[in-house]
Each structure stands twice: as structure tokens, then as C-alpha cells.
N, C-alpha and C. Protein backbone atom coordinates (compact mmCIF):
# COMPACT_ATOMS: atom_id res chain seq x y z
N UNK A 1 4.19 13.85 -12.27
CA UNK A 1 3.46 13.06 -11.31
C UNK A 1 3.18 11.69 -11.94
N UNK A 2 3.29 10.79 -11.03
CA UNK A 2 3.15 9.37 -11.56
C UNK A 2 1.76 8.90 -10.54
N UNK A 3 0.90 8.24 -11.57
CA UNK A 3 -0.30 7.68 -10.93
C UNK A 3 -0.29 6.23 -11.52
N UNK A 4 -0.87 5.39 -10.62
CA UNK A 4 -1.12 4.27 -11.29
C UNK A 4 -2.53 3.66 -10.18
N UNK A 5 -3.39 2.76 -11.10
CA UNK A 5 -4.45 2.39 -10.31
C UNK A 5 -4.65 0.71 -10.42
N UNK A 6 -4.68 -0.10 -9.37
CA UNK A 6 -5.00 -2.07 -9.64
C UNK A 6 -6.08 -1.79 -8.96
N UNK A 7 -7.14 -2.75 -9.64
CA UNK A 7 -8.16 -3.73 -9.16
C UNK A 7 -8.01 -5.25 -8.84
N UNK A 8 -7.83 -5.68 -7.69
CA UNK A 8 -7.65 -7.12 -7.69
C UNK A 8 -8.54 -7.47 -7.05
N UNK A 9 -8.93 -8.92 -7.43
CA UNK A 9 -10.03 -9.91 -6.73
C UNK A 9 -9.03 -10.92 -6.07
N UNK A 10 -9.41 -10.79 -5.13
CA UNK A 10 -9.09 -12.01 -4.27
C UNK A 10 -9.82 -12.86 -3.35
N UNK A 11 -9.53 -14.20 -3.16
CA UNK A 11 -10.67 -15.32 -2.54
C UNK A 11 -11.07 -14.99 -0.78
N UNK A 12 -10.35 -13.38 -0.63
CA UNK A 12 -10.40 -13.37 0.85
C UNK A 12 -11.14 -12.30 0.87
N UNK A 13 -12.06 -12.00 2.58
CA UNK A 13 -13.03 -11.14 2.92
C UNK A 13 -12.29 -9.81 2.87
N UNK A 14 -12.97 -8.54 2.51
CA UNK A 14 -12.59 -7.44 2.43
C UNK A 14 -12.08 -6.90 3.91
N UNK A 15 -13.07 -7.41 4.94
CA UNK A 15 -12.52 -6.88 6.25
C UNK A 15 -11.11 -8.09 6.37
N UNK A 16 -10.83 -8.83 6.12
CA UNK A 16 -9.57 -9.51 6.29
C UNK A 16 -8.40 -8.62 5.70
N UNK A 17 -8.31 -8.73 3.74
CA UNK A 17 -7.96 -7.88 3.27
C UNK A 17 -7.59 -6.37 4.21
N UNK A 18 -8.50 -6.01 4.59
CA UNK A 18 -8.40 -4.37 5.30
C UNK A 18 -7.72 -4.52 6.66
N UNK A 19 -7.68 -5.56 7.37
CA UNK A 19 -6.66 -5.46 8.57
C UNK A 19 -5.31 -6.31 7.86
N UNK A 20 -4.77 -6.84 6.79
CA UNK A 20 -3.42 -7.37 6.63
C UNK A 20 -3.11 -6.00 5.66
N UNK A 21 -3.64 -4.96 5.00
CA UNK A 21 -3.19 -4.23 4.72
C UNK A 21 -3.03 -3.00 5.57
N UNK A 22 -3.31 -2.65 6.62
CA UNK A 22 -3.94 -1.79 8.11
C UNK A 22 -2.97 -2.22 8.78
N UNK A 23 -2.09 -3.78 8.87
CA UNK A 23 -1.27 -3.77 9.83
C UNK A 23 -0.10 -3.34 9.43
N UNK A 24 0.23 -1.86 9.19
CA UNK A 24 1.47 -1.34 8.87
C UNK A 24 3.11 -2.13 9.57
N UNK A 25 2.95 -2.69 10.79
CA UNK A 25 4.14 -2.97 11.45
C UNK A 25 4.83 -4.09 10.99
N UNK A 26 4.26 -4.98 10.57
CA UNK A 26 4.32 -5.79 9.74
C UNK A 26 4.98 -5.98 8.04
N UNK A 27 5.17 -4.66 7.49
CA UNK A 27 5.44 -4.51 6.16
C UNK A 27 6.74 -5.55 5.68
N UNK A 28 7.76 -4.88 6.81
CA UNK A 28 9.33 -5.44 6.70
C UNK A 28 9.41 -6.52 6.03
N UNK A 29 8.28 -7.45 6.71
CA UNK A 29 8.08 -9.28 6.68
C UNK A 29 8.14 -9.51 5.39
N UNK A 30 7.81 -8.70 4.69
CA UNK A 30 6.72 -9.02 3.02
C UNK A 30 6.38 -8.25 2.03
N UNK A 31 6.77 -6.89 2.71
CA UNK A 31 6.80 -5.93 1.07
C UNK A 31 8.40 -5.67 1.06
N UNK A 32 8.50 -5.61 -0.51
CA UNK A 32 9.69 -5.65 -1.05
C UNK A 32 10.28 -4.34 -1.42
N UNK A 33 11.24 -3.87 -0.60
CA UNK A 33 12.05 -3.01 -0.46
C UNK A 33 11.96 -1.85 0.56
N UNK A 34 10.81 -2.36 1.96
CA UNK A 34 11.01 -1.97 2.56
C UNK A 34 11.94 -2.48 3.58
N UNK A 35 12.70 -1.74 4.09
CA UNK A 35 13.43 -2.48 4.90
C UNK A 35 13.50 -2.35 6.41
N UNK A 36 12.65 -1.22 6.72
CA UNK A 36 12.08 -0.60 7.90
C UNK A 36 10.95 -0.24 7.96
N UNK A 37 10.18 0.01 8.78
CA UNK A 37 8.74 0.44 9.19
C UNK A 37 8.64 0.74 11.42
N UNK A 38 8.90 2.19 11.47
CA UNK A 38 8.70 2.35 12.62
C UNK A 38 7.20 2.97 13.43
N UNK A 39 6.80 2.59 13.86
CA UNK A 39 5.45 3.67 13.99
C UNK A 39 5.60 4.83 15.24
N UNK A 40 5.22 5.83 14.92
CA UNK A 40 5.81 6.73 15.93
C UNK A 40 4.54 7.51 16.98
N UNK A 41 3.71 6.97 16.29
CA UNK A 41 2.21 7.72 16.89
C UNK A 41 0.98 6.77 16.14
N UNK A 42 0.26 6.34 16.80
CA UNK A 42 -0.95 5.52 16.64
C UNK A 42 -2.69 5.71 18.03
N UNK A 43 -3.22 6.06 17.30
CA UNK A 43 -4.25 6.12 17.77
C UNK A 43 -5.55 5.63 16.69
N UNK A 44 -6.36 4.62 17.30
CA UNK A 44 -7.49 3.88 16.42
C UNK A 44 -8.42 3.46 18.18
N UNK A 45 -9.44 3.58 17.48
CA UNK A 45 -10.12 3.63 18.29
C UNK A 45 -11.30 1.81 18.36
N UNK A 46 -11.90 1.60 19.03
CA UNK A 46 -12.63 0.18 19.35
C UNK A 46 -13.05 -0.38 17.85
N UNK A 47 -13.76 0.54 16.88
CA UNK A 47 -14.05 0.30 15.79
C UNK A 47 -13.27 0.03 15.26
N UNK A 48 -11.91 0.29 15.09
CA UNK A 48 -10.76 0.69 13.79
C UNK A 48 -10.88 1.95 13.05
N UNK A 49 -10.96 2.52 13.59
CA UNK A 49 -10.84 4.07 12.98
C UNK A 49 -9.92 4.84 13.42
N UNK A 50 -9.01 5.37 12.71
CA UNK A 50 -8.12 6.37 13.49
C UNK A 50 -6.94 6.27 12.53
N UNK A 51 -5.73 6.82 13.48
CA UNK A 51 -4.79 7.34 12.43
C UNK A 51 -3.52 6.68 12.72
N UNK A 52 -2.43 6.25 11.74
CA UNK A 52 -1.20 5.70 12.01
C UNK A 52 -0.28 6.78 11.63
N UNK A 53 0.52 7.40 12.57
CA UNK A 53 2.09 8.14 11.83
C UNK A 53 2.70 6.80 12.13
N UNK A 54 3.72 7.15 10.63
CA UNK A 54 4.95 5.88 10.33
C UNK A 54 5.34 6.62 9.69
N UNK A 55 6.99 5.96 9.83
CA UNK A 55 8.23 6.07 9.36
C UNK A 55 8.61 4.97 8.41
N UNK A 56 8.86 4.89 7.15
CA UNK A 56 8.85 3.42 6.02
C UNK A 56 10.67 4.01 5.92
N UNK A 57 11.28 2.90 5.48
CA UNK A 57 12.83 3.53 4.97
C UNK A 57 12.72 2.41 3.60
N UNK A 58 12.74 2.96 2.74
CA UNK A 58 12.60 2.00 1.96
C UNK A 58 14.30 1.91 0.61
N UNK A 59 14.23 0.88 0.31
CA UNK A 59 15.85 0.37 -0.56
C UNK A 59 15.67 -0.06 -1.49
N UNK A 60 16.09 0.77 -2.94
CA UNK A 60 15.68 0.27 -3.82
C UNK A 60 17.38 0.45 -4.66
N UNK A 61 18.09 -0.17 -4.90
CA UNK A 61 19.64 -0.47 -5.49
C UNK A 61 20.27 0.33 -4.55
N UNK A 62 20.60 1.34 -5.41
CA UNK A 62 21.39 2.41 -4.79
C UNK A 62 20.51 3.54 -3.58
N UNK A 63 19.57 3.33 -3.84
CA UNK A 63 18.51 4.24 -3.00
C UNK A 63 18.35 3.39 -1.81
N UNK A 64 18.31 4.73 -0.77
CA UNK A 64 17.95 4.38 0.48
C UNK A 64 16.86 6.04 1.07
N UNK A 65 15.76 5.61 0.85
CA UNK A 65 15.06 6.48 1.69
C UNK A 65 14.29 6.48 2.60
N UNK A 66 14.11 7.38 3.24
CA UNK A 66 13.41 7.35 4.67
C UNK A 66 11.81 8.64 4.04
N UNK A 67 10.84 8.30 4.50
CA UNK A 67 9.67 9.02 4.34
C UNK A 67 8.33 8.63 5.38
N UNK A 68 7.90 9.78 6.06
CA UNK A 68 7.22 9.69 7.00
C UNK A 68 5.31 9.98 5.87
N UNK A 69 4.58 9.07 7.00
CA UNK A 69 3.19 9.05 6.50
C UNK A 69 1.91 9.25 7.03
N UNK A 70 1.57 9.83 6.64
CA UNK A 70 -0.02 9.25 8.12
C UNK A 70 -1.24 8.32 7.66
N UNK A 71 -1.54 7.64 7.99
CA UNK A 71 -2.53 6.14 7.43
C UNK A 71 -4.04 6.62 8.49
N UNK A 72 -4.45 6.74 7.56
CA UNK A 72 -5.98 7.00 8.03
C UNK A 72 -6.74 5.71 7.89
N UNK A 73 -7.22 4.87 9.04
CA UNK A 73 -7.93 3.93 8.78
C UNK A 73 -9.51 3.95 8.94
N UNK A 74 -10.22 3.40 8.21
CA UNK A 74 -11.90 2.86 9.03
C UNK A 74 -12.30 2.72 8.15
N UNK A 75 -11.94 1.06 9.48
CA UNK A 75 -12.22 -0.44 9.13
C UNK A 75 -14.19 -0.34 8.82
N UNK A 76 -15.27 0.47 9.13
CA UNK A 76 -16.60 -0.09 8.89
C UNK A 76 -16.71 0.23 7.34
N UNK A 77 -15.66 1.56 7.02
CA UNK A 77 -16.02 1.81 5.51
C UNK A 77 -15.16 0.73 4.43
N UNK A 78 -14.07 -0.02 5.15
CA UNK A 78 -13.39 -0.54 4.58
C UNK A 78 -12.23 0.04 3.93
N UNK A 79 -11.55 1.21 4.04
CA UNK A 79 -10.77 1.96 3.46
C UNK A 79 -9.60 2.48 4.31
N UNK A 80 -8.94 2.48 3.61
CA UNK A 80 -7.00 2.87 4.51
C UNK A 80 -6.70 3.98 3.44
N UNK A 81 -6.57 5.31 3.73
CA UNK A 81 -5.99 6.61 3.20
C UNK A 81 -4.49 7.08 2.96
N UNK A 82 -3.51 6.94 2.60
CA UNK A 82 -1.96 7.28 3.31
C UNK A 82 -1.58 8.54 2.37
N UNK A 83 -1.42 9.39 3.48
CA UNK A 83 -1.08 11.04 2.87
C UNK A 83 0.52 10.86 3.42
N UNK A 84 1.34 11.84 2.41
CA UNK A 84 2.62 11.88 2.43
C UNK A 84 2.56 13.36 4.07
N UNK A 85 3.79 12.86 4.67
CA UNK A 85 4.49 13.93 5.53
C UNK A 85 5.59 14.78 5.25
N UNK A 86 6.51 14.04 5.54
CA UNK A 86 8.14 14.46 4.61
C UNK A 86 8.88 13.34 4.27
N UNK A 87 9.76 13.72 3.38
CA UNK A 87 10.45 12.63 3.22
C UNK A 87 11.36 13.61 1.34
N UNK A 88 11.37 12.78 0.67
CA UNK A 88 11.83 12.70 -0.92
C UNK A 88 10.92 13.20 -1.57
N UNK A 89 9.05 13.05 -0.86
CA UNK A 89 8.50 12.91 -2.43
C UNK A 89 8.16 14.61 -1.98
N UNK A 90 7.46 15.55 -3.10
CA UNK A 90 6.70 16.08 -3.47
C UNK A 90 5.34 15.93 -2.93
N UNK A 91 4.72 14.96 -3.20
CA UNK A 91 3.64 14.20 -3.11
C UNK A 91 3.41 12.75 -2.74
N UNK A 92 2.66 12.45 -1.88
CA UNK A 92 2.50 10.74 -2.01
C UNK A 92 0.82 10.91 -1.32
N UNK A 93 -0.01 10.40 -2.51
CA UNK A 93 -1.08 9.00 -1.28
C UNK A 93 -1.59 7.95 -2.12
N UNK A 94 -1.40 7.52 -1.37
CA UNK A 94 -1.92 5.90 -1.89
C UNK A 94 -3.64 6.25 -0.86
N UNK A 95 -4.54 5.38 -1.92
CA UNK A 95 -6.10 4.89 -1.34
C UNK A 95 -6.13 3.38 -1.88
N UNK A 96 -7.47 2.81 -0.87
CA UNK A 96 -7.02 1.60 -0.35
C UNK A 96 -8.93 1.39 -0.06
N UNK A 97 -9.38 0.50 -0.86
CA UNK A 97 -10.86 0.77 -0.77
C UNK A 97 -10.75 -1.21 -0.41
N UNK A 98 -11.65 -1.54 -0.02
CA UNK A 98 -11.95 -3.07 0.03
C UNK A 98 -13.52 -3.51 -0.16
N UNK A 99 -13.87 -4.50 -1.39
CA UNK A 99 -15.06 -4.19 -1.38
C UNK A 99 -15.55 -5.54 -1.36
N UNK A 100 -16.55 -6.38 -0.81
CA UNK A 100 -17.18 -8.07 -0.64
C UNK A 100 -17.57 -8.32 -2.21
N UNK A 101 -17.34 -9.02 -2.59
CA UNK A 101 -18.01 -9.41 -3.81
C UNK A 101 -19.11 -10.28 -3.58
N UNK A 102 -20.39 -10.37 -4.36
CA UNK A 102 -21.12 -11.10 -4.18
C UNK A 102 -21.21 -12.88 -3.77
N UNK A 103 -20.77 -13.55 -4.74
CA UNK A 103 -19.68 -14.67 -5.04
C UNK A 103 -18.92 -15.04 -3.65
N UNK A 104 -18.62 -14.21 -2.77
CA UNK A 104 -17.36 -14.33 -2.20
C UNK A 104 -16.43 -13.64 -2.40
N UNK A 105 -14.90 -13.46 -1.62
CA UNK A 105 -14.18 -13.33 -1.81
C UNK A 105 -14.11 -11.38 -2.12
N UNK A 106 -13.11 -10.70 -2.51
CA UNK A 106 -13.62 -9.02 -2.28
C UNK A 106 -12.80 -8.63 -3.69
N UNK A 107 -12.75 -7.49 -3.38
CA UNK A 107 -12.09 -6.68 -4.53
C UNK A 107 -11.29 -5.32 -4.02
N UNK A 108 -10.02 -5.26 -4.05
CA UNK A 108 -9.07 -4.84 -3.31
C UNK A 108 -9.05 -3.80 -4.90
N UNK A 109 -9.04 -2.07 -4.69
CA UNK A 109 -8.87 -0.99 -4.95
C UNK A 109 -7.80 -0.10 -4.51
N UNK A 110 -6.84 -0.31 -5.31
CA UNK A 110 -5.40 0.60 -4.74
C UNK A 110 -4.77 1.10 -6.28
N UNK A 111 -4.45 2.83 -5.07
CA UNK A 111 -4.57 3.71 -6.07
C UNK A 111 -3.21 4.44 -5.28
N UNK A 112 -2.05 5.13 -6.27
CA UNK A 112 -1.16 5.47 -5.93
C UNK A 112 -0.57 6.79 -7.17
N UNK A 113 -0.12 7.99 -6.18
CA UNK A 113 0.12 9.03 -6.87
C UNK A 113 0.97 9.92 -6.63
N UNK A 114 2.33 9.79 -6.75
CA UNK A 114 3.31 10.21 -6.47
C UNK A 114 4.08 11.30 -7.37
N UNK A 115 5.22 12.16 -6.29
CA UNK A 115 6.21 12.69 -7.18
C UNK A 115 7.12 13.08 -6.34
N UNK A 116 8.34 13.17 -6.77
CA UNK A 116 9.48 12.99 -5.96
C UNK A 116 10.09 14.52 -6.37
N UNK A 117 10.74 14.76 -5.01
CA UNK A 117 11.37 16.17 -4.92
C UNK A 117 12.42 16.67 -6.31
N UNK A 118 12.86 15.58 -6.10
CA UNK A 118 14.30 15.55 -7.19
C UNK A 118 14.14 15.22 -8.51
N UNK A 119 14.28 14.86 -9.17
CA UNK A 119 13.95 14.95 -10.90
C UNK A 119 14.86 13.39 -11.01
N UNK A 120 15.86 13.39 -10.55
CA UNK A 120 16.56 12.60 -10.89
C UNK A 120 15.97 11.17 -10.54
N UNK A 121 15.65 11.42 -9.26
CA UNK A 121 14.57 10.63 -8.52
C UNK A 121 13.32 10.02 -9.30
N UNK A 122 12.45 11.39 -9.73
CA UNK A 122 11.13 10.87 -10.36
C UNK A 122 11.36 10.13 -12.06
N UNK A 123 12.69 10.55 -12.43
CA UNK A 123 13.23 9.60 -13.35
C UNK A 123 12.97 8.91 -13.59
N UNK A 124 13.85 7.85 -11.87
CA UNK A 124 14.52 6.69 -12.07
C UNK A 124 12.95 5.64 -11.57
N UNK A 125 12.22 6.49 -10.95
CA UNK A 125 11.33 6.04 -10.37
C UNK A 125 10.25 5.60 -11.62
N UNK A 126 9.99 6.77 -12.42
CA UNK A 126 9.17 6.35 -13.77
C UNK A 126 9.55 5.09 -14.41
N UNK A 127 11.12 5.03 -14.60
CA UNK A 127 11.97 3.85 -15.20
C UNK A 127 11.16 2.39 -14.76
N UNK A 128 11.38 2.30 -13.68
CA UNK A 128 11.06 1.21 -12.95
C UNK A 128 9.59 1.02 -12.19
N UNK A 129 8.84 1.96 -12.24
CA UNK A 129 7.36 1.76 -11.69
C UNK A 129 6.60 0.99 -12.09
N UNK A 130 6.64 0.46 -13.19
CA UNK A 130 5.70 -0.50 -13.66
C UNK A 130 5.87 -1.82 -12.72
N UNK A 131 7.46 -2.29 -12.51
CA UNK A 131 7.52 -3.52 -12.37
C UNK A 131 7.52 -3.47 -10.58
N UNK A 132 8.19 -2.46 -10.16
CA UNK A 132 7.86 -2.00 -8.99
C UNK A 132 6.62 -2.10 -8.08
N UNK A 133 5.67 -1.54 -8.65
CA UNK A 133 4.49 -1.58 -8.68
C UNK A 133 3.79 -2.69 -8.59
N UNK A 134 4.20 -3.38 -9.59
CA UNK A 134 3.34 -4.71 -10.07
C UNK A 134 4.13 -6.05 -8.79
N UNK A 135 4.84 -5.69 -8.40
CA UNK A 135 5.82 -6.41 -7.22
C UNK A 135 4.83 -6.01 -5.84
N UNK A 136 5.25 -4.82 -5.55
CA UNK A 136 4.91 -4.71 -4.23
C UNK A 136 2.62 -5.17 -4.27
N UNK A 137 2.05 -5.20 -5.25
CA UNK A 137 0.92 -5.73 -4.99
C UNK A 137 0.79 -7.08 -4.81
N UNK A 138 1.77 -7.54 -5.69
CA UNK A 138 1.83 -8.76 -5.69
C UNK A 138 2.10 -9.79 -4.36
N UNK A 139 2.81 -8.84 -3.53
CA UNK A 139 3.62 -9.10 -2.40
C UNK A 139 2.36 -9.38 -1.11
N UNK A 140 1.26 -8.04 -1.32
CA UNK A 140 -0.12 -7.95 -0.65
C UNK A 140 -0.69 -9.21 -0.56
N UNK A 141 -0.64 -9.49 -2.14
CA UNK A 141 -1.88 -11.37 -2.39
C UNK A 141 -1.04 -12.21 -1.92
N UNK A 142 0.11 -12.57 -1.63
CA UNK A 142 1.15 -13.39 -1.51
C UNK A 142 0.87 -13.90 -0.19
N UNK A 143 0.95 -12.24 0.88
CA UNK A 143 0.69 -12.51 2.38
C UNK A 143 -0.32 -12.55 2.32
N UNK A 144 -1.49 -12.23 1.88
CA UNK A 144 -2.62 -12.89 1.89
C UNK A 144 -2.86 -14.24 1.66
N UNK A 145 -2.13 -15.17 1.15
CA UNK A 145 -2.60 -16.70 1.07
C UNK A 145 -1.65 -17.09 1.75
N UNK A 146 -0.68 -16.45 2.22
CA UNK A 146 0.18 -17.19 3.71
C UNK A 146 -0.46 -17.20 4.70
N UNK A 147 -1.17 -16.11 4.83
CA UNK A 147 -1.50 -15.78 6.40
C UNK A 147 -3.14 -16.22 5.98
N UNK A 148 -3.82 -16.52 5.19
CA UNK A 148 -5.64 -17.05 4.85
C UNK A 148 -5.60 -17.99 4.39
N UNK A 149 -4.86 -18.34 3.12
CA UNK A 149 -4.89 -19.76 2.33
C UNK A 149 -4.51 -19.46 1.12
N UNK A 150 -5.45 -19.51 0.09
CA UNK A 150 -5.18 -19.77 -1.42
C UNK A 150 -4.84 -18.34 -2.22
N UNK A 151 -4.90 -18.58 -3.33
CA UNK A 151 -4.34 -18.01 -4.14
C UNK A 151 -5.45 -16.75 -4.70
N UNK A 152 -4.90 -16.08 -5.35
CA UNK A 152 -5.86 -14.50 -5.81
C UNK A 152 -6.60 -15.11 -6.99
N UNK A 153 -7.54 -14.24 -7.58
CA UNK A 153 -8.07 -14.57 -8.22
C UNK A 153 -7.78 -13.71 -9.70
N UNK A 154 -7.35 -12.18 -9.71
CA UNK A 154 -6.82 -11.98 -10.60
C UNK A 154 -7.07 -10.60 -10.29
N UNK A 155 -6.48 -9.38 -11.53
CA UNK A 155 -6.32 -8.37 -11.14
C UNK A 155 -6.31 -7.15 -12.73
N UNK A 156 -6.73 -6.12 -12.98
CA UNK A 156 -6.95 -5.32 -13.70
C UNK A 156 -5.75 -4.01 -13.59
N UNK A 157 -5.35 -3.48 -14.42
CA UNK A 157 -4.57 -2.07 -14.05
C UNK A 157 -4.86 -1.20 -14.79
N UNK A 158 -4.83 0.21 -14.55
CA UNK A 158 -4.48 1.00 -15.27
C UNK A 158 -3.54 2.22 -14.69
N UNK A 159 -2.75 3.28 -15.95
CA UNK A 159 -1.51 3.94 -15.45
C UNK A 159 -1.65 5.07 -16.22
N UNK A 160 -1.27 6.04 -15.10
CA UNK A 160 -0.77 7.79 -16.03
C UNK A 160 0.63 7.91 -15.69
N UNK A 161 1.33 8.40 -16.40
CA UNK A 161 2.67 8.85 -15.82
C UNK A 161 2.89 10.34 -16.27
């Protein structure tokens, strides 16, 4: 099983943060190596609470996979849940906390814990998770100062593999 955990600060509101990471349909645009995102069932209710099934196909060299998810949102707690369905892995959820900082600006909590059916898979995946990893967050703050303005403010990690 591969876990890894970032803390990032960034100059934007946590409820902002929590709907550009909440808008699953959107991924294609801006995270890197997905190359699909279908949603197949969505229900959220006036608050933002509720649940997303999606379909991600994601491409990474030679890999092409498809893996279904369900995204638990609510937006008052500030938090997005994503439990694995089927797909490759073993296991998948990512948590997704958003928190205001005093100062301004919030502190984005994402936590990811995977394992893949195949060995060969959780390999190639160990191989490359660090930078992987450190990409697709990066990709988060990126559309965050496209779509808000400026730039992040910085970010903490830690990793089990």
C-alpha cells in the first residue's frame, strides 16, 4: 500500500479551494494524465452535499486505465471524500479537508492511499509516485491561480510506501 499526505497553503478561500477541487468534470482541462472524466450519477443537494459517481481513465506512458469512484462532498464541512469502486486498484481514497487560515488565504489537506490489483502495477506506480504525486498537486494550485489569481504560498509532505 502506498500512502502519501501534502499540506498546502494557498492565497485562496477554502470554500473556493473546495468547489475547484469538487468540480470533478473539469479534471481533463488540468490534471495531468487524466485524459477522461465521465460522470455517471450525481446527486448534491442546495448546500453541496452529496455524492459524485465518476469514471477517470487515466494515461500514464504505456498505461491506460479506466477506474470508477464515488466523491462524497460537503461543502459546510469543507471536505471531498473519494472511495475507490472498480477499476485496477485494490484500494483507493483520497481525503480532501480545506481549512481558512487566520491571515487569509486556507490550507488545503490531501491525503492519498492506494494499491493496485497487480504487482506489476503497484511497482511501477511506487517507481514514479513521488513525482507523480508532486505533479498532479501541483496542477490543483496552478488552476487555482488561473481561475482566482496568484500564486500558492507553499506546501509540506509527508510519505509511507
Amino acid at each position: 500500500m502506498t500512502k502519501k499526505r501534502i499540506e498546502t497553503n494557498v492565497p485562496y478561500s477554502a470554500a473556493q479551494m473546495f468547489d475547484l477541487v469538487g468540480d470533478v468534470d473539469r479534471y481533463p482541462e488540468f490534471l495531468p494524465w487524466c485524459a477522461a472524466l465521465r460522470v455517471a450519477e450525481r446527486d448534491i443537494d442546495a448546500d453541496g452535499r452529496g455524492m459524485i459517481l465518476a469514471d477517470m481513465v487515466v494515461v500514464y506512458r504505456m498505461f491506460r486505465e479506466r477506474f470508477r469512484s464515488r466523491v462524497a462532498l460537503d461543502r459546510p464541512a469543507r471536505t471531498i471524500d473519494v472511495e475507490y469502486v472498480s477499476g485496477p486498484f485494490r484500494s483507493l481514497q483520497n481525503r480532501w479537508r480545506f481549512e481558512d487560515l487566520p491571515g487569509g488565504g486556507s490550507v488545503i489537506d490531501f491525503e492519498i492511499d492506494f494499491e493496485f490489483k497487480n504487482f506489476f502495477l503497484q511497482a511501477t506506480a511506487q517507481a514514479v509516485f513521488d513525482k507523480v504525486f508532486s505533479r498532479m498537486s501541483s496542477a490543483f494550485v496552478a488552476r487555482a491561480d488561473a481561475v482566482y489569481g496568484a500564486g500558492a504560498i507553499g506546501n509540506k509532505e509527508t510519505a509511507e510506501a
